[in-house]
N, C-alpha and C. Protein backbone atom coordinates (compact mmCIF):
# COMPACT_ATOMS: atom_id res chain seq x y z
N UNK A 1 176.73 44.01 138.22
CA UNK A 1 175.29 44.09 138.21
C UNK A 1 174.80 45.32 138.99
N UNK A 2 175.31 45.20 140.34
CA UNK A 2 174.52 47.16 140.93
C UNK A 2 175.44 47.57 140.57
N UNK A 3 176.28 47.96 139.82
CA UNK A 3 176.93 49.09 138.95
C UNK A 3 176.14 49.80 137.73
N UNK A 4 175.31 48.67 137.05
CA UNK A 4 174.76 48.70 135.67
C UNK A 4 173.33 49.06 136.50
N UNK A 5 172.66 48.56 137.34
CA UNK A 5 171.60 49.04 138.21
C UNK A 5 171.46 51.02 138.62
N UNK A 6 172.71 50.89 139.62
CA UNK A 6 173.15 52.07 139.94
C UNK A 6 172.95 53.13 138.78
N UNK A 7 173.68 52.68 137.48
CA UNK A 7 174.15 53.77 136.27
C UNK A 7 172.72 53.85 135.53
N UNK A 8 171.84 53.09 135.53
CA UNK A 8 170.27 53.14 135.45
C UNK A 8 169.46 53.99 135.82
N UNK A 9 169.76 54.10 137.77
CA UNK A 9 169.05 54.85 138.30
C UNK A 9 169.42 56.19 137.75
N UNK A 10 171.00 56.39 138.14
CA UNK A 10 171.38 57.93 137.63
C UNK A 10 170.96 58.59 136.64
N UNK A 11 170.51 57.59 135.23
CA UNK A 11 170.25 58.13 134.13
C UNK A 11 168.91 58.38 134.44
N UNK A 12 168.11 57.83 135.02
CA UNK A 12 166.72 57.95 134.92
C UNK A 12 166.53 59.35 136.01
N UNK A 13 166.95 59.66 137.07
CA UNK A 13 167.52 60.49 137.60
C UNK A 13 167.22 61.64 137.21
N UNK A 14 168.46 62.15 136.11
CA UNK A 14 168.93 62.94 135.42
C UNK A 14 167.68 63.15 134.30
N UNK A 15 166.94 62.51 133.81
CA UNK A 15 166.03 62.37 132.79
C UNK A 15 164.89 63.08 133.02
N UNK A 16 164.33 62.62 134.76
CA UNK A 16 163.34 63.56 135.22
C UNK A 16 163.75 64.79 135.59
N UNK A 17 165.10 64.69 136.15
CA UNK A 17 165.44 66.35 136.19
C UNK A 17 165.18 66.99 135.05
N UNK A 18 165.64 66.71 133.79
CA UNK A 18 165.71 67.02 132.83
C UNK A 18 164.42 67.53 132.27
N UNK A 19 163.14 66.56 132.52
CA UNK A 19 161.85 66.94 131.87
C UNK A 19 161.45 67.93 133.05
N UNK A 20 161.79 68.22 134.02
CA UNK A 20 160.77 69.33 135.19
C UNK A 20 161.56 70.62 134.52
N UNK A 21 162.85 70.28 134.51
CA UNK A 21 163.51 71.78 133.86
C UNK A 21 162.79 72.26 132.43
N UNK A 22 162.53 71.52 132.11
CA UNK A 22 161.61 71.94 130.77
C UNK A 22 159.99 72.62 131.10
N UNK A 23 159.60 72.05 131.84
CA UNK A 23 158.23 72.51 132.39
C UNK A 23 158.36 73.79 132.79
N UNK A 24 157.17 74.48 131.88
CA UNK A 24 156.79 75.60 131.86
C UNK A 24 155.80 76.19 132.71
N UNK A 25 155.93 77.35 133.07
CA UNK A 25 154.52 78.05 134.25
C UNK A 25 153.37 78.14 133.23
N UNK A 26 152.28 78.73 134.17
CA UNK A 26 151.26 78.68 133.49
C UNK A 26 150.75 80.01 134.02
N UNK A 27 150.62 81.12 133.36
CA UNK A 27 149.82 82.47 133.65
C UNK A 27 148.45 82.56 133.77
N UNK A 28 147.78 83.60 134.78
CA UNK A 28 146.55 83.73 134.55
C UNK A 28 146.46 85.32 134.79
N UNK A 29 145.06 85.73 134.17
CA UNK A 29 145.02 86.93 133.85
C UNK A 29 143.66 87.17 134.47
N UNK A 30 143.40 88.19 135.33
CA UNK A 30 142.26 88.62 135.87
C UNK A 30 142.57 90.26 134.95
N UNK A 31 141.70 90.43 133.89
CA UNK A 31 141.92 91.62 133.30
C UNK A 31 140.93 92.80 133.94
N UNK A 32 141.46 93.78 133.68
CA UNK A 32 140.00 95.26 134.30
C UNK A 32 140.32 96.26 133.15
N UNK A 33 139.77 97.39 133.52
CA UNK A 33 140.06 98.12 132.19
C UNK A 33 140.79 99.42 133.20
N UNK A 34 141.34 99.06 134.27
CA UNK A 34 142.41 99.93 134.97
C UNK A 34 143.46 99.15 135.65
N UNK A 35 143.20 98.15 135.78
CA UNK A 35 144.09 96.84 136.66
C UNK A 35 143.53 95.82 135.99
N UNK A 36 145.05 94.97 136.09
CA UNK A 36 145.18 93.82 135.83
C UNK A 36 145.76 92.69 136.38
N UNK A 37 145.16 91.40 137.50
CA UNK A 37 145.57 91.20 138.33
C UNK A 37 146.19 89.94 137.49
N UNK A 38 147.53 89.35 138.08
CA UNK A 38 148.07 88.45 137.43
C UNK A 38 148.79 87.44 138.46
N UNK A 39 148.67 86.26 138.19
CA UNK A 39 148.98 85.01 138.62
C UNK A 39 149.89 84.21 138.04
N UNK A 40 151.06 83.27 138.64
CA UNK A 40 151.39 82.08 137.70
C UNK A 40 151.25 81.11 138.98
N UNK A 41 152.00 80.19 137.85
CA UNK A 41 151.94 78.41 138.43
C UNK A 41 153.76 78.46 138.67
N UNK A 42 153.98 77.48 139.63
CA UNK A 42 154.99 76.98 139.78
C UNK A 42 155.54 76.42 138.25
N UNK A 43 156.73 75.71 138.01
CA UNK A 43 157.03 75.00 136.83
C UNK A 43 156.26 73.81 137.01
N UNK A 44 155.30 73.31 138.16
CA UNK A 44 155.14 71.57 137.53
C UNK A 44 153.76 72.35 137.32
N UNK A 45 153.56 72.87 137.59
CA UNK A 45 151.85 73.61 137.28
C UNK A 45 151.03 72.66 138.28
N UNK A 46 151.43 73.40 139.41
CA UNK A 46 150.53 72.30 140.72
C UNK A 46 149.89 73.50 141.89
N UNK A 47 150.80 74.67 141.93
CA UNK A 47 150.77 75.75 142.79
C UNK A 47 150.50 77.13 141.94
N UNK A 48 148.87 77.75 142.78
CA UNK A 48 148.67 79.09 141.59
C UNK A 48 149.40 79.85 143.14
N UNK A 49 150.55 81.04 142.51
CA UNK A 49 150.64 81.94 143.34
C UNK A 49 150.31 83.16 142.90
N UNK A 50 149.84 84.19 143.78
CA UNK A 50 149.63 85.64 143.42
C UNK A 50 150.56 86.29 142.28
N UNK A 51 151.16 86.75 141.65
CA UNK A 51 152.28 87.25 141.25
C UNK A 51 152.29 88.99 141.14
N UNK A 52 151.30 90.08 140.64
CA UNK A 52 151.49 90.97 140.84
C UNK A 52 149.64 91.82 140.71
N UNK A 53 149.96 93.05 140.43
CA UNK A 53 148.72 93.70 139.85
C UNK A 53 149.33 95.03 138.77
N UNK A 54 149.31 95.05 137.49
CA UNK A 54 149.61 96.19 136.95
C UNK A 54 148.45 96.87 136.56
N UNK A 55 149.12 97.99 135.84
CA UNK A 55 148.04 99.33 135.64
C UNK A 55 147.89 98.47 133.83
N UNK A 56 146.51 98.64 133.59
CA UNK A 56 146.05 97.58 132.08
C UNK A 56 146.68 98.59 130.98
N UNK A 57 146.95 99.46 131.05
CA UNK A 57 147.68 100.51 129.97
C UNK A 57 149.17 99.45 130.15
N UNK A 58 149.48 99.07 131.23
CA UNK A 58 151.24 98.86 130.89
C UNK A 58 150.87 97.09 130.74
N UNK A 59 149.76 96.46 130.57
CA UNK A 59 149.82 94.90 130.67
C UNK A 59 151.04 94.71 129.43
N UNK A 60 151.36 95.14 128.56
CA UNK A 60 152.18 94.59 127.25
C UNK A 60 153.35 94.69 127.70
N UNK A 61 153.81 95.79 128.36
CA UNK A 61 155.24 95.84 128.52
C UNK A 61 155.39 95.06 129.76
N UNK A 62 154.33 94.51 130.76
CA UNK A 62 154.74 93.59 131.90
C UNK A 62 154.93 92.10 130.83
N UNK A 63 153.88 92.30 130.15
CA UNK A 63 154.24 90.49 129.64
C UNK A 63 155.24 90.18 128.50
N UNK A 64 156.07 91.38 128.00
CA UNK A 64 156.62 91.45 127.28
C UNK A 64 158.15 91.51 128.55
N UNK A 65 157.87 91.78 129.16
CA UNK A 65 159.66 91.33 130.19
C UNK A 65 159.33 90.24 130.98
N UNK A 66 158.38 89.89 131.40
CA UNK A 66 158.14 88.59 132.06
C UNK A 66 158.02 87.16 130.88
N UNK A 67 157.52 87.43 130.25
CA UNK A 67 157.70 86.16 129.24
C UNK A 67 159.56 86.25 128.49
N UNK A 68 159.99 87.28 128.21
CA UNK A 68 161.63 87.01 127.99
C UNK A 68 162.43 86.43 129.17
N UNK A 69 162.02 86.24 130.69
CA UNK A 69 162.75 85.85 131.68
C UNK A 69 162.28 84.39 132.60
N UNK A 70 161.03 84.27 132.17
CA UNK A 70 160.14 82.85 132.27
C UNK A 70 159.47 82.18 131.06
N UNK A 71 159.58 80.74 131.70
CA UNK A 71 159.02 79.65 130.37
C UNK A 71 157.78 80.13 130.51
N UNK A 72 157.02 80.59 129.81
CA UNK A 72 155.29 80.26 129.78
C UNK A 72 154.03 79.70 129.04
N UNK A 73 153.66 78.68 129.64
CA UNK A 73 153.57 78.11 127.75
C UNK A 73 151.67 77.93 127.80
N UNK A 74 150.89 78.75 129.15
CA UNK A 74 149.68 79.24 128.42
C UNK A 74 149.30 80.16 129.33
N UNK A 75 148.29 80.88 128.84
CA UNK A 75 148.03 82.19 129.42
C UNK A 75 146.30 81.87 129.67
N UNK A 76 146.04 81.65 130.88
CA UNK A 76 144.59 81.92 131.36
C UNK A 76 143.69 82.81 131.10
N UNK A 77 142.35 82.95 130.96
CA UNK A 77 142.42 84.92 131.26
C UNK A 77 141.17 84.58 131.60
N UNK A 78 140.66 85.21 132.69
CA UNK A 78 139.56 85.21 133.25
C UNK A 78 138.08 85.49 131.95
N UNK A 79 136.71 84.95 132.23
CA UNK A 79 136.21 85.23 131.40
C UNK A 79 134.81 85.57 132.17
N UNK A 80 134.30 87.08 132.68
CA UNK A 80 133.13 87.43 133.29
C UNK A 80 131.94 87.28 132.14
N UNK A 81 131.39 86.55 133.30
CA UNK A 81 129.80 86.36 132.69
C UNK A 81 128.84 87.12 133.64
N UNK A 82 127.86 87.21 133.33
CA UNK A 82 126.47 87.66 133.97
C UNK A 82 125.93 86.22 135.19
N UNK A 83 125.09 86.44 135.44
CA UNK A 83 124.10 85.50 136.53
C UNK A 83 123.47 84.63 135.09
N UNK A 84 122.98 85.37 134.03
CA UNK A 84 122.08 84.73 133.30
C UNK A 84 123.24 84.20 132.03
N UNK A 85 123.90 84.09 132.14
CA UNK A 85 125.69 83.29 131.39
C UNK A 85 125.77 84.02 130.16
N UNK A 86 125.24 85.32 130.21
CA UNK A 86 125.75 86.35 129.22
C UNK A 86 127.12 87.11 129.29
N UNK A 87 127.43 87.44 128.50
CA UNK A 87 129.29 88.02 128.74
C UNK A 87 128.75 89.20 129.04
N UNK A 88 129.97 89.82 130.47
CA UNK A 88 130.12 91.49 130.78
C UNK A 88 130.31 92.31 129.60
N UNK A 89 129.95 93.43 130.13
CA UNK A 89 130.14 94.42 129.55
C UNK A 89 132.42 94.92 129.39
N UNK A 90 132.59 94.45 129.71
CA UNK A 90 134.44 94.22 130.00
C UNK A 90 134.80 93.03 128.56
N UNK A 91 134.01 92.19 128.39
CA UNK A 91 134.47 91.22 127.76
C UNK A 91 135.01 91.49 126.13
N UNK A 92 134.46 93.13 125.61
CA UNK A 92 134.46 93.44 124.40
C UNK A 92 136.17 94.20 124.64
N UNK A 93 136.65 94.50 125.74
CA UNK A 93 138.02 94.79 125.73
C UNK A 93 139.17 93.09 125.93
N UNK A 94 138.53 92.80 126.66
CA UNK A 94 139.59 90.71 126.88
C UNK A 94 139.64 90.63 125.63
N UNK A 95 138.35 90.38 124.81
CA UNK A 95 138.58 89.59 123.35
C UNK A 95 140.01 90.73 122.82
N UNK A 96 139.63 91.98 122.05
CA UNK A 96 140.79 92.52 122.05
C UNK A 96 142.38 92.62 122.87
N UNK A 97 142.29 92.19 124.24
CA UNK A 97 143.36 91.70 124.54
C UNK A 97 143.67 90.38 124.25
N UNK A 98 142.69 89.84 124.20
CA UNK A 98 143.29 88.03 123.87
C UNK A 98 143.85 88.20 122.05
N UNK A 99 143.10 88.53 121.59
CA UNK A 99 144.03 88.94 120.17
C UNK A 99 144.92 89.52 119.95
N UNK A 100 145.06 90.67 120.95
CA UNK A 100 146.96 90.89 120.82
C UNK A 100 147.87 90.21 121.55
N UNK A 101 147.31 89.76 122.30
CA UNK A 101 148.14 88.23 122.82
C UNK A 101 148.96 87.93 122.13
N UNK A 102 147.77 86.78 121.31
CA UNK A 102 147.73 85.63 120.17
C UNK A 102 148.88 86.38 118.90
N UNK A 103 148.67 87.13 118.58
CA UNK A 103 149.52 87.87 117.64
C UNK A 103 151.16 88.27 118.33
N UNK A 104 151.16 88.86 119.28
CA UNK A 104 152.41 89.01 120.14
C UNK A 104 152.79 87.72 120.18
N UNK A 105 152.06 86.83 121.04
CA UNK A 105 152.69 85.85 121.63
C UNK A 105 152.30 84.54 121.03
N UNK A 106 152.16 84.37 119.83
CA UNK A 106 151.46 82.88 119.47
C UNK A 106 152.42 81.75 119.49
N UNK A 107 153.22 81.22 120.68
CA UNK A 107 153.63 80.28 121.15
C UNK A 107 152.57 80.05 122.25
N UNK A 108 151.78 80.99 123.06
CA UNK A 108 151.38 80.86 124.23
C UNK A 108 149.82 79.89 123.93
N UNK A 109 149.62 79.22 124.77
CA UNK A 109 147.74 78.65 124.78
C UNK A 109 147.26 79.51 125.18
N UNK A 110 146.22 79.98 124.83
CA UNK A 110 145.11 81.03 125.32
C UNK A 110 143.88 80.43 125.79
N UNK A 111 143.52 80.10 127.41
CA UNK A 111 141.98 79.43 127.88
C UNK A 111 141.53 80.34 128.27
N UNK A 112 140.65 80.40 128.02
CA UNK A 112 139.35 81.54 129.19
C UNK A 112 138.46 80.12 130.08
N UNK A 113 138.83 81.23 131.29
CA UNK A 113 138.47 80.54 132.63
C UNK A 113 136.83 81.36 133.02
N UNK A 114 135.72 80.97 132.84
CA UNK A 114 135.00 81.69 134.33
C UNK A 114 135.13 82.02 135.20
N UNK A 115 135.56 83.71 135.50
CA UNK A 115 135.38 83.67 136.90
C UNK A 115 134.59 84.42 137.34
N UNK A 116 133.35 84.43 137.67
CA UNK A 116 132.12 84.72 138.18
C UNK A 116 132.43 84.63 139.82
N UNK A 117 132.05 85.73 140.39
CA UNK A 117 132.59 85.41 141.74
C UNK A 117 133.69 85.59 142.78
N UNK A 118 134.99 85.68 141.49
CA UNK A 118 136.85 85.74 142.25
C UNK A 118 136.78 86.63 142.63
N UNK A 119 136.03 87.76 142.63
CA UNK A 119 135.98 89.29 143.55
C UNK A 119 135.52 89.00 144.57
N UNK A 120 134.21 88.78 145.22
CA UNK A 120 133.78 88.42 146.13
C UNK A 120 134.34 86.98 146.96
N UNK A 121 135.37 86.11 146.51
CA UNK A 121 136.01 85.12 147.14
C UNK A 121 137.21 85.96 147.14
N UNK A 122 137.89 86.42 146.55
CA UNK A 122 138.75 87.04 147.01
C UNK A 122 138.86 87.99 148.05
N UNK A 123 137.72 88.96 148.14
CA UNK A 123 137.47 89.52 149.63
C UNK A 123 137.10 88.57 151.10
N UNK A 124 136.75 87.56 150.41
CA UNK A 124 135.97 86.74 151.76
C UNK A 124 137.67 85.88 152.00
N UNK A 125 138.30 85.80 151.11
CA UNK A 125 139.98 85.26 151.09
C UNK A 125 140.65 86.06 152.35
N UNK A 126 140.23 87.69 152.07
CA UNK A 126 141.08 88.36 152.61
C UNK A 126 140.45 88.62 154.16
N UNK A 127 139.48 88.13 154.23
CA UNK A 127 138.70 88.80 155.46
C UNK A 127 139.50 87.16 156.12
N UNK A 128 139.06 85.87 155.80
CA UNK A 128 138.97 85.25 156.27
C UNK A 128 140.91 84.50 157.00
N UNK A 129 142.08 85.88 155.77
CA UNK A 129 143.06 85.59 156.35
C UNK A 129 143.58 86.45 157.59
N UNK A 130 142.12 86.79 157.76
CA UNK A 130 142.98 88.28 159.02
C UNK A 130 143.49 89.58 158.68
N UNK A 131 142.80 89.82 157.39
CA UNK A 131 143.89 91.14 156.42
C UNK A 131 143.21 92.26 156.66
N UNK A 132 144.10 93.21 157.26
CA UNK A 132 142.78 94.48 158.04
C UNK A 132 142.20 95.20 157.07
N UNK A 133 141.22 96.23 157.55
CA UNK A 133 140.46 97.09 156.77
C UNK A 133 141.01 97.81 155.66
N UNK A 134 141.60 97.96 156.35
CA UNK A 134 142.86 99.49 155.30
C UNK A 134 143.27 98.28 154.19
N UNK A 135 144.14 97.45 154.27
CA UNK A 135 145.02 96.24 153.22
C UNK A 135 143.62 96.10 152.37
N UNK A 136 142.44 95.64 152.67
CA UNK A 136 141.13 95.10 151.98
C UNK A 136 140.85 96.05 151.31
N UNK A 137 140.85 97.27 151.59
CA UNK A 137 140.48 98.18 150.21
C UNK A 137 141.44 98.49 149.05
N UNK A 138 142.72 97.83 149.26
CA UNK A 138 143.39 97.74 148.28
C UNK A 138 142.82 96.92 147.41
N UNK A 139 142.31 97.86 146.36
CA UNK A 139 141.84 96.98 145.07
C UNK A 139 142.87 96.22 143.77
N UNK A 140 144.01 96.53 143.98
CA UNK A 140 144.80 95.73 143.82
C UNK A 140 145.16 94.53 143.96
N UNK A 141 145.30 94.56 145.55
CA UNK A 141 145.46 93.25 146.03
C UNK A 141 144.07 92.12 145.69
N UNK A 142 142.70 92.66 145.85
CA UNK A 142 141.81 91.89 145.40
C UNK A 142 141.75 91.25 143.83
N UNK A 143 142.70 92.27 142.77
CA UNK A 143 142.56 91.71 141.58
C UNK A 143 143.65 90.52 141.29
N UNK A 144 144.73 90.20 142.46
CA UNK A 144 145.73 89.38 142.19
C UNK A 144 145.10 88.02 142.82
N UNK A 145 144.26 88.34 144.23
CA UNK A 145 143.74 87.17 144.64
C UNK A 145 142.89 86.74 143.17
N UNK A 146 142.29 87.15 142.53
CA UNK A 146 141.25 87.30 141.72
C UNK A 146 142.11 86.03 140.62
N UNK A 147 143.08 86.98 140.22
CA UNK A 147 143.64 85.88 139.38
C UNK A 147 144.23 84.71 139.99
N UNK A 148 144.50 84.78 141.34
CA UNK A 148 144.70 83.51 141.81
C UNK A 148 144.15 82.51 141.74
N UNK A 149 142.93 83.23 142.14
CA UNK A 149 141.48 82.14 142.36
C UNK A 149 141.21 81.23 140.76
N UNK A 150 141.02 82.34 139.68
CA UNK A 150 141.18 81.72 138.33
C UNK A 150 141.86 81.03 137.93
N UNK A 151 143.63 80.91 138.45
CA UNK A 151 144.04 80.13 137.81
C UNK A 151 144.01 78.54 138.49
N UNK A 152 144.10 78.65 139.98
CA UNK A 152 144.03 77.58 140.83
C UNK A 152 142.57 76.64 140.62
N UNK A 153 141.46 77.86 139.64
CA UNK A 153 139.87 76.98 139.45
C UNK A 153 140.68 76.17 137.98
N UNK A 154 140.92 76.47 137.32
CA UNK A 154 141.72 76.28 136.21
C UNK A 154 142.46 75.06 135.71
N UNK A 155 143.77 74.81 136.88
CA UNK A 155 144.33 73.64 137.34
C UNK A 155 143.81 72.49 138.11
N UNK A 156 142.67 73.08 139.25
CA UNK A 156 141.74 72.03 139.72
C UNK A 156 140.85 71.28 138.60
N UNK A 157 140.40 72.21 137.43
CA UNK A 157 139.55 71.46 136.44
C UNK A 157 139.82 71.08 135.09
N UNK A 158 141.25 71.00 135.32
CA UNK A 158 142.08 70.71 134.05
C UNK A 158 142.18 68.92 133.56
């Protein structure tokens, strides 16, 4: 009887190992039309971490070696609005990136997130972690918090 118990647990065990190894990250995309700040999720999709900032001329060839070496099974992408919930002036380049996405990558989910704001929380991020003057004008680093912030609003309202 705890033999057949025991050989239960193991399988069940092994089963959830089995389904987390399957679980895929989850990308987010803070796009610019010179930088592009980028984020993922852990595999259970519980943790947004920073992940990099590229130059938006090379975004294809970053997601084209990062998706051959990670599961990713949707892609965030920030979506700027106005005060009065009109789309930026930026948004007529996303749509064109979200369509070569979709065409490149149509395994991936494509959400657009709002993020109204992830610039200015992302600086108040950086002020408020102690990050000196000089690090804060890295506009880089503000576009990765940026996508942080998006994808972590993302997973909180999922």
């Amino acid at each position: 009887m705890k033999a057949l118990a025991m050989s239960r647990l193991i399988g069940c065990f092994f089963l959830f190992l089995h389904q987390i190894l399957q679980m895929a990250r989850i990308i987010a995309i803070d796009y610019g039309t010179k930088r592009t700040g980028i984020a993922v999720t852990d595999e259970l999709q519980m943790i947004a971490s920073g992940l990099t900032t590229v130059e938006t001329k090379d975004i294809f060839t970053f997601l084209k070696k990062y998706l051959s070496e990670e599961k990713v099974e949707a892609m965030v992408i920030g979506e700027p609005k106005r005060m009065n919930n009109e789309a930026s002036d930026v948004e007529v380049d996303i749509v064109r990136f979200r369509e070569s996405v979709e065409k490149k990558h149509p395994e991936l989910t494509i959400i657009r997130q709002d993020e109204r704001f992830t610039s200015k929380m992302a600086f108040q991020t950086m002020l408020d972690s102690g990050i000196g003057k000089k690090k804060r004008q890295n506009k880089a680093l503000v576009d990765q918090i940026s996508a942080t912030i998006i994808l972590q609003d993302y997973l909180y309202n999922k």
